[in-house]
Protein backbone atom coordinates (compact mmCIF):
# COMPACT_ATOMS: atom_id res chain seq x y z
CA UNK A 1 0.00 0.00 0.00
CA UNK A 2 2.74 2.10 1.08
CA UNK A 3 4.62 1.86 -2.61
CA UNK A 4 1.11 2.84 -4.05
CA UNK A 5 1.16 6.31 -2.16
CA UNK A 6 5.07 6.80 -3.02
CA UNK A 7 4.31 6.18 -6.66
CA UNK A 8 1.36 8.91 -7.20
CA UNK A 9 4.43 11.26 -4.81
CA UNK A 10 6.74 11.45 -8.12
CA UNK A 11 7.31 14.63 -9.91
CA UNK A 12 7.93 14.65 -13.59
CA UNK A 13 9.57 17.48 -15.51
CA UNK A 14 9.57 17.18 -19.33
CA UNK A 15 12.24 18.64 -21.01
CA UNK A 16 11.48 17.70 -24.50
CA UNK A 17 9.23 16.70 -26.96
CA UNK A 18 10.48 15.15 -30.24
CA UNK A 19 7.64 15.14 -32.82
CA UNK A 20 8.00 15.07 -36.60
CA UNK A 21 7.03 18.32 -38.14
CA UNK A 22 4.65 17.10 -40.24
CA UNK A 23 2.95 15.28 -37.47
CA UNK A 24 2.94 18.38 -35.28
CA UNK A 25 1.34 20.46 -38.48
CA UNK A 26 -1.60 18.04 -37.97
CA UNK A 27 -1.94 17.97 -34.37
CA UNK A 28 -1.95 21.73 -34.67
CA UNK A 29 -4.90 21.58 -37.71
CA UNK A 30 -6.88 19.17 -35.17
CA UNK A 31 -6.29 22.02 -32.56
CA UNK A 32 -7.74 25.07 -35.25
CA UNK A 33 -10.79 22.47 -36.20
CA UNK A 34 -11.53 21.42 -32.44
CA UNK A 35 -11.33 25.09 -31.55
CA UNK A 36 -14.43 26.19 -33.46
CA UNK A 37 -17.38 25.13 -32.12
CA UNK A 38 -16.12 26.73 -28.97
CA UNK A 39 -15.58 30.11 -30.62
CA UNK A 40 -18.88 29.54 -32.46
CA UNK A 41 -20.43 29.08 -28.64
CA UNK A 42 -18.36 32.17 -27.38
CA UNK A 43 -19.66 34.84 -30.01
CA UNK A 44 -23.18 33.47 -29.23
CA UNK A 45 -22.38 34.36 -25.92
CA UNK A 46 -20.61 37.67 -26.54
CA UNK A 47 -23.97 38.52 -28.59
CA UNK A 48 -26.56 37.91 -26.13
CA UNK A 49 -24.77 40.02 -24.04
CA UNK A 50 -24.07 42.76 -25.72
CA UNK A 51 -28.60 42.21 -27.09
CA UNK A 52 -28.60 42.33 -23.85
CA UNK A 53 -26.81 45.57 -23.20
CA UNK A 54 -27.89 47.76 -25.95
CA UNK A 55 -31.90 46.56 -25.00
CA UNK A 56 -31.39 48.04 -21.38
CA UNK A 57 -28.89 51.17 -22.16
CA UNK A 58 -29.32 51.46 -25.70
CA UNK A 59 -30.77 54.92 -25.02
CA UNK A 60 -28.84 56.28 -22.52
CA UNK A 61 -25.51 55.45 -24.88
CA UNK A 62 -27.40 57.55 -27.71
CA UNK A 63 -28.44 54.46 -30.08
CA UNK A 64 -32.05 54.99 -30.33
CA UNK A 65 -31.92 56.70 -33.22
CA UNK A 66 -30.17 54.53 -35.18
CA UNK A 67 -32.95 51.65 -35.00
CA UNK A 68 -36.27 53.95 -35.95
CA UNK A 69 -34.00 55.46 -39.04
CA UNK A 70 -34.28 52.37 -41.20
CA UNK A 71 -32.50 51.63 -43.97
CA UNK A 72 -30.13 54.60 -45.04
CA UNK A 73 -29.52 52.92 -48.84
């Protein structure tokens, strides 16, 4: 039980990683690929906030205008 305990106790420092470049290229494409949903969920986010924001303040900041205008084409 005791060499259980002592094994989880060990530190590891890496130093250095030897990948191929080409293999690292396509680790970092995974990385770009798995990284968009979450910036898709992020500007959903970032939008509902700022909805949010210009609903409540939207007229104090001086935007009011700019919705009854219309179309300015």
């Amino acid at each position: 039980m005791n060499d259980v305990k002592n094994q989880d106790a060990e530190r590891v420092v890496v130093t250095d990683i030897r990948m191929p470049f080409w293999s690292m290229v396509l680790f970092m494409v995974k990385m770009v690929f798995a990284s968009i949903p979450a910036l898709i969920i992020f500007s959903a986010v970032i939008s509902l906030i700022m909805t949010l924001l210009m609903t409540l303040f939207g007229t104090m900041w001086g935007f009011h205008s700019v919705f009854q205008e219309g179309p300015s084409f």
